[in-house]
C-alpha atoms as a PDB file:
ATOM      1  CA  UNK A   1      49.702 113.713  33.690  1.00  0.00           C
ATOM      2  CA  UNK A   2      52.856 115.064  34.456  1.00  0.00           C
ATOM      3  CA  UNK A   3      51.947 118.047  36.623  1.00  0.00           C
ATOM      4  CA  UNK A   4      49.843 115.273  38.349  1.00  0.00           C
ATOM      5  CA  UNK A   5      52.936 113.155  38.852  1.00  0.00           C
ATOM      6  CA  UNK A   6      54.829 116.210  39.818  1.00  0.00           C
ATOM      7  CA  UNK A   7      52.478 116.914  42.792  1.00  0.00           C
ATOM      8  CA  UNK A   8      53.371 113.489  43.992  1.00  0.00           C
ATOM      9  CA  UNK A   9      57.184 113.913  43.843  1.00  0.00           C
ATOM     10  CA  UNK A  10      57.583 111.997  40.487  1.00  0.00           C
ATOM     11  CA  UNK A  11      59.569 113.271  37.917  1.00  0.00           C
ATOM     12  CA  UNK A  12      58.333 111.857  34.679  1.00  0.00           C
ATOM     13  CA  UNK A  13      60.980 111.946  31.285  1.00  0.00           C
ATOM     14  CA  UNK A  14      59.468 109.455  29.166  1.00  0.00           C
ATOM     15  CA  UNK A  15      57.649 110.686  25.684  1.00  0.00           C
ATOM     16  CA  UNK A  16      55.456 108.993  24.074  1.00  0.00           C
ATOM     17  CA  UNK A  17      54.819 109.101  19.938  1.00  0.00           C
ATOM     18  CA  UNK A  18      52.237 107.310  17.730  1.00  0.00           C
ATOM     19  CA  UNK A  19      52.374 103.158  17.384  1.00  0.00           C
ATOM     20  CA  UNK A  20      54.884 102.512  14.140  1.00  0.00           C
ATOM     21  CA  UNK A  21      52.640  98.884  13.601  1.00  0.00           C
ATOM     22  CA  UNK A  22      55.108  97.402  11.553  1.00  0.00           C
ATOM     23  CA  UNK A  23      57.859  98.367  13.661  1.00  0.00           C
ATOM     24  CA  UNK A  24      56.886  98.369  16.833  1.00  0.00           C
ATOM     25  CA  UNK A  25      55.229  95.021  17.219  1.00  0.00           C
ATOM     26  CA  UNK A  26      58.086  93.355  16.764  1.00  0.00           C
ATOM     27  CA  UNK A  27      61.074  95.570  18.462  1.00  0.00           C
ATOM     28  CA  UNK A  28      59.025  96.291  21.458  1.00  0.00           C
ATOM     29  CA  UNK A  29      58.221  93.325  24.333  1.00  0.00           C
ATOM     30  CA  UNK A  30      55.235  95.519  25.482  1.00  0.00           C
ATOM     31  CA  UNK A  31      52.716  97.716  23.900  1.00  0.00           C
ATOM     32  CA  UNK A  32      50.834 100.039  26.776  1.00  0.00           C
ATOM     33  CA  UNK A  33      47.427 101.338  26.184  1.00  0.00           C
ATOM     34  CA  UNK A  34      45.989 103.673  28.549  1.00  0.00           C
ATOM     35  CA  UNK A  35      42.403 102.808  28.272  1.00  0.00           C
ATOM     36  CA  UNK A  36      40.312 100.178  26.448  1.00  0.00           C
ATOM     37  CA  UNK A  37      39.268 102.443  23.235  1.00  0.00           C
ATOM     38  CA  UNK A  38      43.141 102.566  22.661  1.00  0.00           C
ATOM     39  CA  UNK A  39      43.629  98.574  23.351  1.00  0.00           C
ATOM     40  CA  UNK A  40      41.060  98.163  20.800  1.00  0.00           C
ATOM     41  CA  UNK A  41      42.735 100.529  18.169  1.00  0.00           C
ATOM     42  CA  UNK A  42      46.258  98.966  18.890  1.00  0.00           C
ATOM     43  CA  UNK A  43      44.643  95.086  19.162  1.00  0.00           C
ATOM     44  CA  UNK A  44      43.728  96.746  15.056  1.00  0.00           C
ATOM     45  CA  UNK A  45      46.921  97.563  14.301  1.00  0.00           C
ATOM     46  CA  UNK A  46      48.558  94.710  14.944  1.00  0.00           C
ATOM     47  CA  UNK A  47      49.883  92.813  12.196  1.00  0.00           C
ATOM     48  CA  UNK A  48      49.307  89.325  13.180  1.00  0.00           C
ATOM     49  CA  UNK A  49      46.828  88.242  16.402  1.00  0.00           C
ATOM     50  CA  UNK A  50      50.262  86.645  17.733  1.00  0.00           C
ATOM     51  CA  UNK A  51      51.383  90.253  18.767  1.00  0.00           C
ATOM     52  CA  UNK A  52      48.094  91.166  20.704  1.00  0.00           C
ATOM     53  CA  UNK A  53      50.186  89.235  23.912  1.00  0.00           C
ATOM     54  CA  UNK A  54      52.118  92.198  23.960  1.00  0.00           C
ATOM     55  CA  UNK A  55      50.034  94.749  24.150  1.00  0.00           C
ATOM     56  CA  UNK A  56      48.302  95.560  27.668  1.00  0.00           C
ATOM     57  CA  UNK A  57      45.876  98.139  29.382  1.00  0.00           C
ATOM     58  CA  UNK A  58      47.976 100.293  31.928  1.00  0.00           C
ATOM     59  CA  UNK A  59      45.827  99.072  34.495  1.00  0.00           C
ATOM     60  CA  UNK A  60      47.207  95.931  33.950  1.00  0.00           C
ATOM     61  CA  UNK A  61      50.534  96.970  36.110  1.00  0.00           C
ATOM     62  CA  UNK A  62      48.656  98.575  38.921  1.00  0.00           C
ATOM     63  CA  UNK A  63      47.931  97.246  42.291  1.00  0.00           C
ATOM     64  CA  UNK A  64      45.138  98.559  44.487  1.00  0.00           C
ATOM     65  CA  UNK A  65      45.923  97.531  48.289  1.00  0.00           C
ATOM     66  CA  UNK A  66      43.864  98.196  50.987  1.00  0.00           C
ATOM     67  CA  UNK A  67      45.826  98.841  54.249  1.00  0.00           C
END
């Protein structure tokens, strides 16, 4: 991913690390998944059904315009 980014001028710094569930659900406001094997596996970790409104597909924050 990042040598993809860095092809397109994008200089990524962010690191990810596994899902602390009984952390994490509550300190964080979103919970990314990057595709829907790994929504289903965090949807399973979460402690309560309450916190599956935070967790998302990256997809979700992508726009595909046609110009």
């Amino acid at each position: 991913m990042k040598s993809h980014a860095k092809k397109r001028g994008i200089h990524l710094t962010s690191v990810s690390r596994p899902v602390i569930p009984e952390k994490d659900f509550d300190d964080f406001d979103y919970i990314v998944a990057m595709d829907r094997d790994n929504l289903r596996d965090l949807k399973e970790m979460a402690p309560t059904r309450e916190h599956w409104k935070k967790i998302f597909l990256m997809t979700d924050f992508s726009s595909h315009n046609h110009y």
